[in-house]
Structure formats: C-alpha cells, structure tokens
N, C-alpha and C. Protein backbone atom coordinates (compact mmCIF):
# COMPACT_ATOMS: atom_id res chain seq x y z
N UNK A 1 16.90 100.20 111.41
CA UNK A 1 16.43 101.26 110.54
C UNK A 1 15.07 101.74 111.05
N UNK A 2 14.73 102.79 111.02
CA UNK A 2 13.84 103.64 111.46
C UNK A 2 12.74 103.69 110.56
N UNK A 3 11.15 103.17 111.03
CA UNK A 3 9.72 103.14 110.25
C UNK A 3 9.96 104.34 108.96
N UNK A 4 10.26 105.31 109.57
CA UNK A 4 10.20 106.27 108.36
C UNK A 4 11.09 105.96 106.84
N UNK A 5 12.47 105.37 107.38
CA UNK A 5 13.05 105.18 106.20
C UNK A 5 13.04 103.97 105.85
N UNK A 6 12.34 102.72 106.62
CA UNK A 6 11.75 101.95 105.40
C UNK A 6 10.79 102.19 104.51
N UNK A 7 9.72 102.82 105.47
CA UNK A 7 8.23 103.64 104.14
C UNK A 7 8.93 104.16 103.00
N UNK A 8 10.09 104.73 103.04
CA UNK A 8 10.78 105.59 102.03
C UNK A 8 11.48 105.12 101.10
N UNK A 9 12.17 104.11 101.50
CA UNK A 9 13.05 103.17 100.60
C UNK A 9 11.78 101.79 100.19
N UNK A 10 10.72 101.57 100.78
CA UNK A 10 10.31 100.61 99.68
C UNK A 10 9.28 101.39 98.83
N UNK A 11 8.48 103.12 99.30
CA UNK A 11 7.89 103.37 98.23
C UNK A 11 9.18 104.03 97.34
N UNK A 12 9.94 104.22 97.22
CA UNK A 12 10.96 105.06 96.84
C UNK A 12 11.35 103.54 95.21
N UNK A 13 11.00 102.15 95.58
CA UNK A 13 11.27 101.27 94.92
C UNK A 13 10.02 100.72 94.32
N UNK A 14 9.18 100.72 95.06
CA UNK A 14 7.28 100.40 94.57
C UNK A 14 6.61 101.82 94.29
N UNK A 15 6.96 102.48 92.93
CA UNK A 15 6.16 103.94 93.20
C UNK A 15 5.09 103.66 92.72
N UNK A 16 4.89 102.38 91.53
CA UNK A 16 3.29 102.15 91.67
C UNK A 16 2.65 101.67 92.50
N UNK A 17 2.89 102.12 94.19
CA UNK A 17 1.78 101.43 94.92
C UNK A 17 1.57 102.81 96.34
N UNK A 18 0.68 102.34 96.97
CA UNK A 18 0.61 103.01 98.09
C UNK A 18 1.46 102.43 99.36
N UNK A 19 2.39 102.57 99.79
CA UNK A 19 3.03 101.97 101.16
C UNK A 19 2.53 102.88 102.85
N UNK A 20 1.88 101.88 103.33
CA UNK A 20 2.13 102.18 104.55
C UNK A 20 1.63 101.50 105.79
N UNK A 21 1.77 102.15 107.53
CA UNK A 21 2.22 100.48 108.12
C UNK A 21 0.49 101.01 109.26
N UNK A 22 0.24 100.59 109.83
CA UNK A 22 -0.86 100.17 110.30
C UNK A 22 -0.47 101.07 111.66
N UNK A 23 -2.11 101.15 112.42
CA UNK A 23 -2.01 101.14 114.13
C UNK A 23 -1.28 100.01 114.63
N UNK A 24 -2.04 99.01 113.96
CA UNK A 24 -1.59 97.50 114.68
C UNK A 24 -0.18 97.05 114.69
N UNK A 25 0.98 98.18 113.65
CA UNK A 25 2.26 97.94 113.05
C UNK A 25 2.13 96.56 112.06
N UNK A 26 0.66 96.17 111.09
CA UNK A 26 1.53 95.39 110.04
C UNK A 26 1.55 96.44 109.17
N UNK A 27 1.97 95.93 107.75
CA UNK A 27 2.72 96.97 107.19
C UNK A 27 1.96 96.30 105.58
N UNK A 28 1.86 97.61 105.03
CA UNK A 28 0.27 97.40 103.85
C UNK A 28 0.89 98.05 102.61
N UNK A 29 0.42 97.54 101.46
CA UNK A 29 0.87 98.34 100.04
C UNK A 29 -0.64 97.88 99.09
N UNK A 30 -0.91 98.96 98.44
CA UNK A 30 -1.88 98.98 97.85
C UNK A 30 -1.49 99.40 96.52
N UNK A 31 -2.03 99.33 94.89
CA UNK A 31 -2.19 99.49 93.58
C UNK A 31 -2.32 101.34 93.65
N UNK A 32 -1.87 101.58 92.61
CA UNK A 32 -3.07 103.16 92.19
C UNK A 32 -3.63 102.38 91.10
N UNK A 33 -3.14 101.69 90.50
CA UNK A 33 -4.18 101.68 89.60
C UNK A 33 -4.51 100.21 89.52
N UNK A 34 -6.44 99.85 88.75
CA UNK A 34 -7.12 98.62 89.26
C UNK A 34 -6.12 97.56 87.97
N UNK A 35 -6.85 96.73 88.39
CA UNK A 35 -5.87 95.12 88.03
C UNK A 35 -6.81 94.85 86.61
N UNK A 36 -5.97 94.46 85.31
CA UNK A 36 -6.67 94.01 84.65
C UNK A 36 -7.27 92.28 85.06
N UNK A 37 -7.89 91.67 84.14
CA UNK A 37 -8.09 90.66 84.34
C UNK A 37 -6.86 89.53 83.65
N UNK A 38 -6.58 89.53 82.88
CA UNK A 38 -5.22 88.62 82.76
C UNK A 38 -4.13 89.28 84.15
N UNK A 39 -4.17 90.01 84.42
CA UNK A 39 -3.43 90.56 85.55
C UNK A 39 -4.02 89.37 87.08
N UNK A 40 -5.39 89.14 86.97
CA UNK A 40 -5.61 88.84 88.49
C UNK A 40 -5.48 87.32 88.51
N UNK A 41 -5.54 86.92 86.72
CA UNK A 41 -5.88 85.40 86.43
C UNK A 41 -3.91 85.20 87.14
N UNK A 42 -3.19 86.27 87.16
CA UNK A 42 -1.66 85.92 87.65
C UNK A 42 -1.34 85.59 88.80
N UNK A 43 -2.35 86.21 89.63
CA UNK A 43 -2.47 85.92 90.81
C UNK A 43 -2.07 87.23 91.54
N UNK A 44 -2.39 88.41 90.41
CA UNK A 44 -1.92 89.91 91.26
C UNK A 44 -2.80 89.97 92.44
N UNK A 45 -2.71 90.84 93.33
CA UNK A 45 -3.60 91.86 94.14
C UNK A 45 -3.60 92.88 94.42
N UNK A 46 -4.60 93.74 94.22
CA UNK A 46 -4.42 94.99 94.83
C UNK A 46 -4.12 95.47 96.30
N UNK A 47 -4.11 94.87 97.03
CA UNK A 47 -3.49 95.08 98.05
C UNK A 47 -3.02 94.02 99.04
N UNK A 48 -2.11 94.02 99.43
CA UNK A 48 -1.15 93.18 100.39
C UNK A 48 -0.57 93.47 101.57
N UNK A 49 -0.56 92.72 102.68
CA UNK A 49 0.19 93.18 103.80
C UNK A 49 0.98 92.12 104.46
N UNK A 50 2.01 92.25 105.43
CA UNK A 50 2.93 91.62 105.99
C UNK A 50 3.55 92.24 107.72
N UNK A 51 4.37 91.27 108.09
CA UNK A 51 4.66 91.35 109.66
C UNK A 51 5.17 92.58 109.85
N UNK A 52 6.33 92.43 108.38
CA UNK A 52 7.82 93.39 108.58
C UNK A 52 8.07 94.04 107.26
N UNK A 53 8.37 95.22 107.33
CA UNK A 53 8.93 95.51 105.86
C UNK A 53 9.75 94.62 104.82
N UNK A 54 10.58 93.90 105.60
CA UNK A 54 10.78 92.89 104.78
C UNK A 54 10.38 92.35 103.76
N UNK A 55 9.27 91.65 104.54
CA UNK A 55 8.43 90.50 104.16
C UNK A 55 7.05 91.29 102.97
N UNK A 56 7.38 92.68 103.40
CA UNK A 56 6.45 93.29 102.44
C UNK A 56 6.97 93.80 101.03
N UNK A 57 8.47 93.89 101.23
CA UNK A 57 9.32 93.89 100.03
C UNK A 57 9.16 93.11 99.34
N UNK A 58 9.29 91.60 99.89
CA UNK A 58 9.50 90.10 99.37
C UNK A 58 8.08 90.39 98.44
N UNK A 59 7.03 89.99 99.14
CA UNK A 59 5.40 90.35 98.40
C UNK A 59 5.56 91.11 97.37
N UNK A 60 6.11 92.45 97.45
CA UNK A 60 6.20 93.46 95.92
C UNK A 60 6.77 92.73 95.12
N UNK A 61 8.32 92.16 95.24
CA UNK A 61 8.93 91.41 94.85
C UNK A 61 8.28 90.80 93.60
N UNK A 62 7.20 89.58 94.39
CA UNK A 62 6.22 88.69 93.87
C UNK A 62 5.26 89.36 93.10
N UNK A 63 4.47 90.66 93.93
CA UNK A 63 3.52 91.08 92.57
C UNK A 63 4.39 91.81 91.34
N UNK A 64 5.40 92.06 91.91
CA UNK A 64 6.11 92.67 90.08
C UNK A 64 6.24 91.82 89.02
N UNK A 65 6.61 90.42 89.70
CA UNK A 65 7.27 89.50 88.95
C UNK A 65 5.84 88.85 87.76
N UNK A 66 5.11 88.79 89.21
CA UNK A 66 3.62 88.14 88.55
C UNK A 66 3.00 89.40 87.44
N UNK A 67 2.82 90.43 87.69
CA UNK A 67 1.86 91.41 86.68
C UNK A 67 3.61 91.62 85.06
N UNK A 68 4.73 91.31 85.62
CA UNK A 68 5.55 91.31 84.37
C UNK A 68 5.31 90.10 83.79
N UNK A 69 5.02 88.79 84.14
CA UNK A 69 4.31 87.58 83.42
C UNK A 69 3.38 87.90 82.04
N UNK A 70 2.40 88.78 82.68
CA UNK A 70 1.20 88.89 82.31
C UNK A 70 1.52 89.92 80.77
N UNK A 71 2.64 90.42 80.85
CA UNK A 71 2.83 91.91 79.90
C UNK A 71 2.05 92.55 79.99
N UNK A 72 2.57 93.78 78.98
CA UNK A 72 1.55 95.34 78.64
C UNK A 72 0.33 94.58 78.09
N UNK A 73 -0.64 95.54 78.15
CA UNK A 73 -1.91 95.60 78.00
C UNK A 73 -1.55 95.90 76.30
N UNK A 74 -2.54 95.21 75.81
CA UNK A 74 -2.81 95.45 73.97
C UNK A 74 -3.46 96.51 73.43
C-alpha cells in the first residue's frame, strides 16, 4: 500500500489527531486538542511516533483505549 493511502486510512480512522510521516520516514500522530490531567495520569500523549504505519495504528489503538478509561470530562 502506498504512503498516501495509509496517511488516509489511519487519519480517515484517528480524525482527532494530526497524522503524518517524517523526512526520516518514521511516522507521527499528534492531539488537536491538549490532554486533560486525569487524561495524562492514563498514560495519554499528545504525540506519538512509530517505525511503520502499523505500529502507529497499534499506538492510536492504545491512546483511544487509555483516554476512553479516563471518560468525558464533568
């Protein structure tokens, strides 16, 4: 699969984040919006990177799972 249509299919699946892959080719996703603090005590981050799209899926994966732990804000 071709750089372009992974950028597309994982922001197309992460639209709350920024996706995209480096000079160096790793491959980066960032927040739009900042992290509460029960959010970071989850172990969120605002930004993350990895080898392969893959592995950067897997990571979203993990921060969805972790900031849905945490629930909506009160």
């Amino acid at each position: 699969m071709s750089f372009d249509r992974h950028l597309a299919e994982i922001a197309r699946e992460f639209p709350d984040w920024t996706i995209w892959r480096s000079d160096a080719g790793r491959w980066w996703a960032t927040r739009h919006h900042p992290l509460s603090a029960a959010e970071r005590d989850a172990g969120c981050a605002m930004t993350i990177d990895a080898d392969t799209p893959e592995g950067l899926r897997d990571q979203l994966i993990d921060q969805r799972e972790r900031a849905a732990s945490v629930g909506p804000d009160p």
